[in-house]
PDB file of N, CA and C in Angstrom:
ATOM      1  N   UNK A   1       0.842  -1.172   0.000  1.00  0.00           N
ATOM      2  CA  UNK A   1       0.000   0.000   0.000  1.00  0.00           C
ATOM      3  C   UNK A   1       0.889   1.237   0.000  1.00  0.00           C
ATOM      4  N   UNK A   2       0.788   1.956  -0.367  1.00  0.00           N
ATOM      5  CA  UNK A   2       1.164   3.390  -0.711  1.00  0.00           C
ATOM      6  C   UNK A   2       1.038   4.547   0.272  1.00  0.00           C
ATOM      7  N   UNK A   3       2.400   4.673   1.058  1.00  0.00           N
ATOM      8  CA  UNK A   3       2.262   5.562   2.098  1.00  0.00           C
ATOM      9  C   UNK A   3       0.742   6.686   1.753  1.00  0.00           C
ATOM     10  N   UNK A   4       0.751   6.803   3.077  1.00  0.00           N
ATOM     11  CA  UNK A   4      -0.915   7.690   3.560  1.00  0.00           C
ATOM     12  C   UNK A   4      -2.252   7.427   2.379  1.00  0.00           C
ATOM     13  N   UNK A   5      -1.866   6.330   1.802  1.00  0.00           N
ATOM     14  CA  UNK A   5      -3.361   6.442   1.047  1.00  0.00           C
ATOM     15  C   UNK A   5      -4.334   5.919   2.013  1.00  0.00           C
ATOM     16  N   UNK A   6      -4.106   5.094   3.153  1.00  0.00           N
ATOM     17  CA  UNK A   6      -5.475   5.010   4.057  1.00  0.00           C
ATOM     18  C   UNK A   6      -5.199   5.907   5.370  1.00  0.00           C
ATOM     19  N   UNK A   7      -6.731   6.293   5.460  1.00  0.00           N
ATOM     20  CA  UNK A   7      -6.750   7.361   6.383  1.00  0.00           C
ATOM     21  C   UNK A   7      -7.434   6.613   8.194  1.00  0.00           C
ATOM     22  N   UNK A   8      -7.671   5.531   8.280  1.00  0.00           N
ATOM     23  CA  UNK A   8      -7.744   5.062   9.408  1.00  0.00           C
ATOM     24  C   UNK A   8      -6.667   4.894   9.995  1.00  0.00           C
ATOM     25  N   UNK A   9      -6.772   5.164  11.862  1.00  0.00           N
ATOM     26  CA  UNK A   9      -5.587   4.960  12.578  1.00  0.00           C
ATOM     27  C   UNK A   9      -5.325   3.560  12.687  1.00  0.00           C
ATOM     28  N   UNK A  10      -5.694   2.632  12.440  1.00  0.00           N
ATOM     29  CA  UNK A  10      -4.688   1.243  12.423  1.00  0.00           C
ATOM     30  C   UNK A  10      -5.449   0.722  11.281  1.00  0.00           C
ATOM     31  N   UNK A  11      -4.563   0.418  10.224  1.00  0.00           N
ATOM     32  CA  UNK A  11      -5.148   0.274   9.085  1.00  0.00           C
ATOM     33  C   UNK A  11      -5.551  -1.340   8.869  1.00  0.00           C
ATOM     34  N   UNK A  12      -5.062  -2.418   9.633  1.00  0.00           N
ATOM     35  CA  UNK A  12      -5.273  -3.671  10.054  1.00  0.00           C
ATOM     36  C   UNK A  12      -6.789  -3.803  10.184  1.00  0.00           C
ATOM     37  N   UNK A  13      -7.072  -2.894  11.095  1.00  0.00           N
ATOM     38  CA  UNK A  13      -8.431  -2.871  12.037  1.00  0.00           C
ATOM     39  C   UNK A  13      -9.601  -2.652  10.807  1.00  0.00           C
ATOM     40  N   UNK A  14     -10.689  -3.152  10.677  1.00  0.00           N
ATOM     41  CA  UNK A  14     -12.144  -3.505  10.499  1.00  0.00           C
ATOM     42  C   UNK A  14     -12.500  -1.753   9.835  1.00  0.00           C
ATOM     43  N   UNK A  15     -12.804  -1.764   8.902  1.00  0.00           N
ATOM     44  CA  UNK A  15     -13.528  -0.004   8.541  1.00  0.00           C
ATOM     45  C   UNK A  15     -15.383  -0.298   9.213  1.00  0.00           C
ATOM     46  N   UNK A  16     -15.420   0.645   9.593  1.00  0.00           N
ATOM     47  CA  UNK A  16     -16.139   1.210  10.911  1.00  0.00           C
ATOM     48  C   UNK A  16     -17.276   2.359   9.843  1.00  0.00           C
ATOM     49  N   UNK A  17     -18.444   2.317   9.821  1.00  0.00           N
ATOM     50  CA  UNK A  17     -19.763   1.377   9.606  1.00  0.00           C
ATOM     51  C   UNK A  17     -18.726   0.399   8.504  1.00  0.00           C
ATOM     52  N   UNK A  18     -19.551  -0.656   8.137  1.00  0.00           N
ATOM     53  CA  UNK A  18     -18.786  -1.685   7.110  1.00  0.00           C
ATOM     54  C   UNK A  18     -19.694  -0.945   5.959  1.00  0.00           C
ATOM     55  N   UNK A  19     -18.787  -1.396   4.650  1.00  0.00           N
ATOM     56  CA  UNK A  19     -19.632  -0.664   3.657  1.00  0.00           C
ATOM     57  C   UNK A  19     -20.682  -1.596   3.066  1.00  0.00           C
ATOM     58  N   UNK A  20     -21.255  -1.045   2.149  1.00  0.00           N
ATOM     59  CA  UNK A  20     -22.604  -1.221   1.734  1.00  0.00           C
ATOM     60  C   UNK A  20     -22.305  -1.137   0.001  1.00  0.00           C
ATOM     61  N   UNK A  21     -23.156  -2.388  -0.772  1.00  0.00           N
ATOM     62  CA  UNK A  21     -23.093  -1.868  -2.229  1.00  0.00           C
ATOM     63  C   UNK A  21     -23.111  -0.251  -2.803  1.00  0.00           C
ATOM     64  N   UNK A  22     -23.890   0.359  -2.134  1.00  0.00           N
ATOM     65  CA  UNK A  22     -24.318   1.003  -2.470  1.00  0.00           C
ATOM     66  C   UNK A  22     -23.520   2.628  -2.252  1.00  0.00           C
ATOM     67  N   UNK A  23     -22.540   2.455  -1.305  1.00  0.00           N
ATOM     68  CA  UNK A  23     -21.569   3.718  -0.872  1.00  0.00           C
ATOM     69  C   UNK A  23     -20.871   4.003  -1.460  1.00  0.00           C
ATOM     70  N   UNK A  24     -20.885   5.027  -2.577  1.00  0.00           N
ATOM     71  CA  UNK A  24     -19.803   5.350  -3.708  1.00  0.00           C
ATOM     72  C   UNK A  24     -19.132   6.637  -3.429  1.00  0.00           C
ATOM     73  N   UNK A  25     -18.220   7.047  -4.123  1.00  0.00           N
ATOM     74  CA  UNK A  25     -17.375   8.114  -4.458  1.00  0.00           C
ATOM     75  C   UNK A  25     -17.132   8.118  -5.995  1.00  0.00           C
ATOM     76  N   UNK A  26     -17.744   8.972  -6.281  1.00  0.00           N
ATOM     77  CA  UNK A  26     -18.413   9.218  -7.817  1.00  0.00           C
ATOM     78  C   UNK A  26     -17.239  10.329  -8.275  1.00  0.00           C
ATOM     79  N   UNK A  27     -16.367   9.550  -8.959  1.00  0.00           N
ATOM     80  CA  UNK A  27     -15.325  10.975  -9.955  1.00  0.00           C
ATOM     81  C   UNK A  27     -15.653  11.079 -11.169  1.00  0.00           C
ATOM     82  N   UNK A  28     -16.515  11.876 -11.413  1.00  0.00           N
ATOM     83  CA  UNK A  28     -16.704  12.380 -12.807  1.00  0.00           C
ATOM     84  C   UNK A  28     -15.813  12.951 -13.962  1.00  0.00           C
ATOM     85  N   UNK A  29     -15.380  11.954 -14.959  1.00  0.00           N
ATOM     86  CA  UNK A  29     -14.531  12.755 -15.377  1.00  0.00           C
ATOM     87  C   UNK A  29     -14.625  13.599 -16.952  1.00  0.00           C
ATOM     88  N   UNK A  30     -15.555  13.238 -17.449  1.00  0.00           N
ATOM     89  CA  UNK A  30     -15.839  13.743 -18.207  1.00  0.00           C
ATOM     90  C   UNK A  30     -15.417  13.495 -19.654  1.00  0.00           C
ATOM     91  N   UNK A  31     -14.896  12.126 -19.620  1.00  0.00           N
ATOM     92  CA  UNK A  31     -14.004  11.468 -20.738  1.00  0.00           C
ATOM     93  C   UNK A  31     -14.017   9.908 -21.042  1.00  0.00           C
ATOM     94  N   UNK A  32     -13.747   9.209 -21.764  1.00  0.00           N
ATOM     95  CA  UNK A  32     -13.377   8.423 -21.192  1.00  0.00           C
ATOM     96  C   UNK A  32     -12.394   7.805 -20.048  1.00  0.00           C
ATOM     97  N   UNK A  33     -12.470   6.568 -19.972  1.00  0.00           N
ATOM     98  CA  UNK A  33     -12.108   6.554 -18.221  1.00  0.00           C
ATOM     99  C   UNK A  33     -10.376   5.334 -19.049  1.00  0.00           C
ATOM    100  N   UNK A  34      -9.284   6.456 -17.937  1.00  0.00           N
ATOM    101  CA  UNK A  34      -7.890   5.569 -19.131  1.00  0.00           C
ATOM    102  C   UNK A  34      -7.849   4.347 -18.478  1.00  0.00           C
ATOM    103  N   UNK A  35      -7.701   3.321 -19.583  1.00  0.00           N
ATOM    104  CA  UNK A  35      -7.595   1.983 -19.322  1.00  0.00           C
ATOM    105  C   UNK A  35      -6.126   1.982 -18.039  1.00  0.00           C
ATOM    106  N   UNK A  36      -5.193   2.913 -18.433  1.00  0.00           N
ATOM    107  CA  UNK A  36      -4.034   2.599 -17.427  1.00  0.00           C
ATOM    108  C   UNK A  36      -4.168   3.284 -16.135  1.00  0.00           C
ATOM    109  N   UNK A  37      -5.155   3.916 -16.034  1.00  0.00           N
ATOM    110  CA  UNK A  37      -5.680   4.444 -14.645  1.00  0.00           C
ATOM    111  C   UNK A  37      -6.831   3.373 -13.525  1.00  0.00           C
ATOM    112  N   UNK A  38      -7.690   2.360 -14.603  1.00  0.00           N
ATOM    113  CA  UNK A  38      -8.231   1.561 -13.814  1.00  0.00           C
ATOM    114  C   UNK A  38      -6.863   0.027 -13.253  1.00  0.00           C
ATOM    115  N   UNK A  39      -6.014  -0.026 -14.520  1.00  0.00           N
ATOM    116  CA  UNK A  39      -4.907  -1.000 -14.027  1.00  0.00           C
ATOM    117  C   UNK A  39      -4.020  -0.359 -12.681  1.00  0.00           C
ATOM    118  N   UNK A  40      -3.892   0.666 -12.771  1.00  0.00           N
ATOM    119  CA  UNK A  40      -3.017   1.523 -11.607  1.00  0.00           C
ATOM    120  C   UNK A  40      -3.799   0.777 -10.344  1.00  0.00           C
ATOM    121  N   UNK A  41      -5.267   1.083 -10.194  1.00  0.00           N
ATOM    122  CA  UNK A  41      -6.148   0.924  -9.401  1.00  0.00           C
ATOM    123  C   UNK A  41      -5.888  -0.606  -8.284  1.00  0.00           C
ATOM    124  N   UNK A  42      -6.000  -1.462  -9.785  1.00  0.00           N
ATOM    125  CA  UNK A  42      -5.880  -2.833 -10.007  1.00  0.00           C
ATOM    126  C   UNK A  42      -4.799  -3.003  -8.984  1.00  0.00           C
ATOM    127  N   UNK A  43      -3.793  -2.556  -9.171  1.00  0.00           N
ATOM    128  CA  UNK A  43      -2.810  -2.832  -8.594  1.00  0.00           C
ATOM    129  C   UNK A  43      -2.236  -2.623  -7.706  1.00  0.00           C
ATOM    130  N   UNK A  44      -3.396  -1.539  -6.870  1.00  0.00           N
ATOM    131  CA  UNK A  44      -3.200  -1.029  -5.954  1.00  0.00           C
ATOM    132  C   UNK A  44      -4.329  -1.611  -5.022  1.00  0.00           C
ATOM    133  N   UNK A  45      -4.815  -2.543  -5.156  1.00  0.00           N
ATOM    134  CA  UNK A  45      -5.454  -3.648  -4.487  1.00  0.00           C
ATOM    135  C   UNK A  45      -7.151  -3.189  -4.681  1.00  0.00           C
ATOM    136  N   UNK A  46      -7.190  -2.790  -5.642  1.00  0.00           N
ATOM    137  CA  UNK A  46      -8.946  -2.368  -5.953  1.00  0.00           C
ATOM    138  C   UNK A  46      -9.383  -3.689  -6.673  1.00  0.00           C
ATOM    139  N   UNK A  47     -10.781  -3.805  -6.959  1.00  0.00           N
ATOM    140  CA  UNK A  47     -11.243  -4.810  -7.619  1.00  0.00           C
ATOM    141  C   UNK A  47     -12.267  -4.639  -8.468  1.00  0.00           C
ATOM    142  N   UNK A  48     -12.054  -4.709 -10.061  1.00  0.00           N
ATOM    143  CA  UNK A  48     -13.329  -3.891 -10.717  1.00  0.00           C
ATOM    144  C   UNK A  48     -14.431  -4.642 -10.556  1.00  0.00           C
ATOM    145  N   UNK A  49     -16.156  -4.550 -10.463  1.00  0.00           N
ATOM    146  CA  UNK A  49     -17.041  -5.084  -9.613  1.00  0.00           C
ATOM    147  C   UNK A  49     -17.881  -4.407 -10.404  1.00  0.00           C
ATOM    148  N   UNK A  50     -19.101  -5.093 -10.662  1.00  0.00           N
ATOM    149  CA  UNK A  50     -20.329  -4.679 -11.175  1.00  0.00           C
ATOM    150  C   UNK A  50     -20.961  -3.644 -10.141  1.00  0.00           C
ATOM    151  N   UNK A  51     -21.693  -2.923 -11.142  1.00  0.00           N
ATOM    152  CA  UNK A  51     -22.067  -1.327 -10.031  1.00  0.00           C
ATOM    153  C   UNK A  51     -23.531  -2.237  -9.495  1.00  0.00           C
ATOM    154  N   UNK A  52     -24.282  -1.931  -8.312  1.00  0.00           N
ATOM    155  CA  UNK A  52     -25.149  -2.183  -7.678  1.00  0.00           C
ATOM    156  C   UNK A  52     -26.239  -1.183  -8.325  1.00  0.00           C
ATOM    157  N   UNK A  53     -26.196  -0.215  -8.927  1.00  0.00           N
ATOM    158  CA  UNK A  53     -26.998   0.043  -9.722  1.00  0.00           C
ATOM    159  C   UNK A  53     -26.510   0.045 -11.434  1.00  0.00           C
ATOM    160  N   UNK A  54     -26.972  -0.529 -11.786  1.00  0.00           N
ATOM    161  CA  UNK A  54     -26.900  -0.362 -13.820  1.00  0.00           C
ATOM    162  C   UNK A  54     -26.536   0.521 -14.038  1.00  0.00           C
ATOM    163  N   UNK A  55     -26.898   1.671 -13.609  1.00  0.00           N
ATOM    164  CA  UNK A  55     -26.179   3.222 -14.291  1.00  0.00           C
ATOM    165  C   UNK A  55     -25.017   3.316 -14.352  1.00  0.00           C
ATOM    166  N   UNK A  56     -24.335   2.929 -13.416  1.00  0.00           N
ATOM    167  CA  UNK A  56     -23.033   3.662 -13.389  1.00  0.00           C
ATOM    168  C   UNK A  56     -22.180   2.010 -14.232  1.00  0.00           C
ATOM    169  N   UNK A  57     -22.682   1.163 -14.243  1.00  0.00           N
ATOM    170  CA  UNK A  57     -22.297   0.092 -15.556  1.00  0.00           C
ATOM    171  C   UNK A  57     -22.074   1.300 -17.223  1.00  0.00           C
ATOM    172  N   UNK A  58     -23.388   1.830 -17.346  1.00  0.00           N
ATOM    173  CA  UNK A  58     -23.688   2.010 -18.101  1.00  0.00           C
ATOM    174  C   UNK A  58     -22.613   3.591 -18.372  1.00  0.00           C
ATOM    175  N   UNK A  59     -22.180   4.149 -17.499  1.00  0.00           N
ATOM    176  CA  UNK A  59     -21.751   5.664 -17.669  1.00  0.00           C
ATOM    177  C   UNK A  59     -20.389   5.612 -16.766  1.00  0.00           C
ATOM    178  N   UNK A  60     -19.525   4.268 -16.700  1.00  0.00           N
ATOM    179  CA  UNK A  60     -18.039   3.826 -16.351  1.00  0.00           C
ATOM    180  C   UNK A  60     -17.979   3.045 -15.530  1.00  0.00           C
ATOM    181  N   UNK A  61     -17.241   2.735 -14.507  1.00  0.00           N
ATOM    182  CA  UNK A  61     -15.887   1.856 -14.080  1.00  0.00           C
ATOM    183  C   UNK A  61     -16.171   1.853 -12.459  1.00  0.00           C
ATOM    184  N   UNK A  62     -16.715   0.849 -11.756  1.00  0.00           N
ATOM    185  CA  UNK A  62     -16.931   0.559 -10.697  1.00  0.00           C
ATOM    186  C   UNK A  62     -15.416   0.019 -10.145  1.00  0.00           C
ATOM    187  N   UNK A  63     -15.033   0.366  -8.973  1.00  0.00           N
ATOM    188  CA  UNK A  63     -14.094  -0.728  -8.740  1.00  0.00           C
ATOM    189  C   UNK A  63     -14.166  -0.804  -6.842  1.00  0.00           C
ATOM    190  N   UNK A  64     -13.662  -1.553  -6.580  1.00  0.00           N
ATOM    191  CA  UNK A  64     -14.015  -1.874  -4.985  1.00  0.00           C
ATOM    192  C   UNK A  64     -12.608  -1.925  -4.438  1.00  0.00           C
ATOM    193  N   UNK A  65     -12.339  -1.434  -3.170  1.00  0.00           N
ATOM    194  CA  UNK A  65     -11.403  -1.453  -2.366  1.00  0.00           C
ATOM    195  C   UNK A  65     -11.125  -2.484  -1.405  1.00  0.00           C
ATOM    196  N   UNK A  66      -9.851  -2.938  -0.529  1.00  0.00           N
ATOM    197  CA  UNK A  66     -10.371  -4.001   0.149  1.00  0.00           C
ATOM    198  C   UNK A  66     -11.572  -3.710   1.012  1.00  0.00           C
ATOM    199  N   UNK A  67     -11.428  -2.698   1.627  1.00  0.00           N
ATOM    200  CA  UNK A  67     -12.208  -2.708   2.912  1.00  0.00           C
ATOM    201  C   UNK A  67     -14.200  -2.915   2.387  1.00  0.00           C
ATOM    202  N   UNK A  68     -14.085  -2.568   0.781  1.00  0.00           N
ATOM    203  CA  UNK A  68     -15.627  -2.468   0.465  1.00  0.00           C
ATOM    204  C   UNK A  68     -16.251  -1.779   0.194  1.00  0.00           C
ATOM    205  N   UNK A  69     -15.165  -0.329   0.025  1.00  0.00           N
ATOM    206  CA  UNK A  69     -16.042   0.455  -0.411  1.00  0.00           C
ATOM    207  C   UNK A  69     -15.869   0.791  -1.913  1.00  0.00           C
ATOM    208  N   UNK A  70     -16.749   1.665  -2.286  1.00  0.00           N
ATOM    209  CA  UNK A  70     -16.729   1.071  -4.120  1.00  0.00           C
ATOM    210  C   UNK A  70     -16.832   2.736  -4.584  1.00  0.00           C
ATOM    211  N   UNK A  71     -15.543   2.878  -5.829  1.00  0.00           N
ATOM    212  CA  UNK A  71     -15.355   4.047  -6.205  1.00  0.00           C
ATOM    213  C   UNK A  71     -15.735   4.101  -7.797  1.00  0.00           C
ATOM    214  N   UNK A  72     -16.623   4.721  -8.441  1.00  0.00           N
ATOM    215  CA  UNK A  72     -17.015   5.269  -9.879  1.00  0.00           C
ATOM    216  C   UNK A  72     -16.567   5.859 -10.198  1.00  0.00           C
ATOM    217  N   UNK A  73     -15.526   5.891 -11.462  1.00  0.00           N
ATOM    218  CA  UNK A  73     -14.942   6.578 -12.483  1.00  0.00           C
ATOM    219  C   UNK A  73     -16.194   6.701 -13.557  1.00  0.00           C
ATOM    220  N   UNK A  74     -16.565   7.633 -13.589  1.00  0.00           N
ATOM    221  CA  UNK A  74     -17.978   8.089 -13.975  1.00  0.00           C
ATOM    222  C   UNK A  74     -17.159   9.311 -15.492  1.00  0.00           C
ATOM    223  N   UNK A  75     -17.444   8.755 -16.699  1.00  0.00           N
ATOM    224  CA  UNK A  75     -16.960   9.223 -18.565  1.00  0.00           C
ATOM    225  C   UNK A  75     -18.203  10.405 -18.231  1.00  0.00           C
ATOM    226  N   UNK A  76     -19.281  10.991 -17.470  1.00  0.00           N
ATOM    227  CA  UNK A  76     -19.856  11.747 -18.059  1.00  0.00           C
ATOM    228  C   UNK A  76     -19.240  13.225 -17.199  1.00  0.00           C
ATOM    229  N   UNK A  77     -20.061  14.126 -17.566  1.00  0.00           N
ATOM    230  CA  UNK A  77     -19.401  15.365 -16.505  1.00  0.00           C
ATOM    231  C   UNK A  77     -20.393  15.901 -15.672  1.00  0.00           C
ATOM    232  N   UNK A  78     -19.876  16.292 -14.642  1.00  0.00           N
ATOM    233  CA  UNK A  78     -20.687  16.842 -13.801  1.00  0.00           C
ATOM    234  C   UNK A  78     -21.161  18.248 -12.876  1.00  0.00           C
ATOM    235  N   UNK A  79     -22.092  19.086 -13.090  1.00  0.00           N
ATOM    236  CA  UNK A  79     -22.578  20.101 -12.888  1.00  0.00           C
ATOM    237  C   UNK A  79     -23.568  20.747 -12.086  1.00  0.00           C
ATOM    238  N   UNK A  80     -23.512  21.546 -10.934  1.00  0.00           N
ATOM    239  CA  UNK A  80     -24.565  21.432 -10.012  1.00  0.00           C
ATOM    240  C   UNK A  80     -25.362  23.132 -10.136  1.00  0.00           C
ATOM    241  N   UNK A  81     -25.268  23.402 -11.409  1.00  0.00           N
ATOM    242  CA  UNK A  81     -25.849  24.858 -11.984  1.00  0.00           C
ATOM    243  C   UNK A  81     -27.113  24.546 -12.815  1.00  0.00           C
TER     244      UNK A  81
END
């Protein structure tokens, strides 16, 4: 693992609520999503995983962490205007 990429104090220990299909972190990027950015992922102990909802199948790149929680590389862009 890659100094400070986890932010719990003992990183051994259980993530605290446990996650849920459904708990994302949605990065919109507005492109396609680079094949050598989901392998980076890969290799950094993520796991690509069908999205719990179809959409985000449909609009990019689900991938899951150990602990469970699940991050979307989301090809569309996003705007809150």
């Amino acid at each position: 693992m890659a100094p400070g990429a986890d932010l719990r104090p003992d990183r051994h220990a259980p993530a605290l609520p446990p996650a849920t299909a459904d708990d994302l972190l949605v990065v919109h990027l507005g492109e396609e999503v680079p094949a050598e950015l989901i392998e980076r992922l890969e290799r950094a102990g993520g796991t690509r995983v069908a999205a719990y909802n179809p959409y985000w199948d449909e609009w990019g790149v689900t991938l899951e962490d150990p602990d469970g929680y699940r991050l979307v590389l989301s090809r569309r862009d996003w705007s809150n205007s």
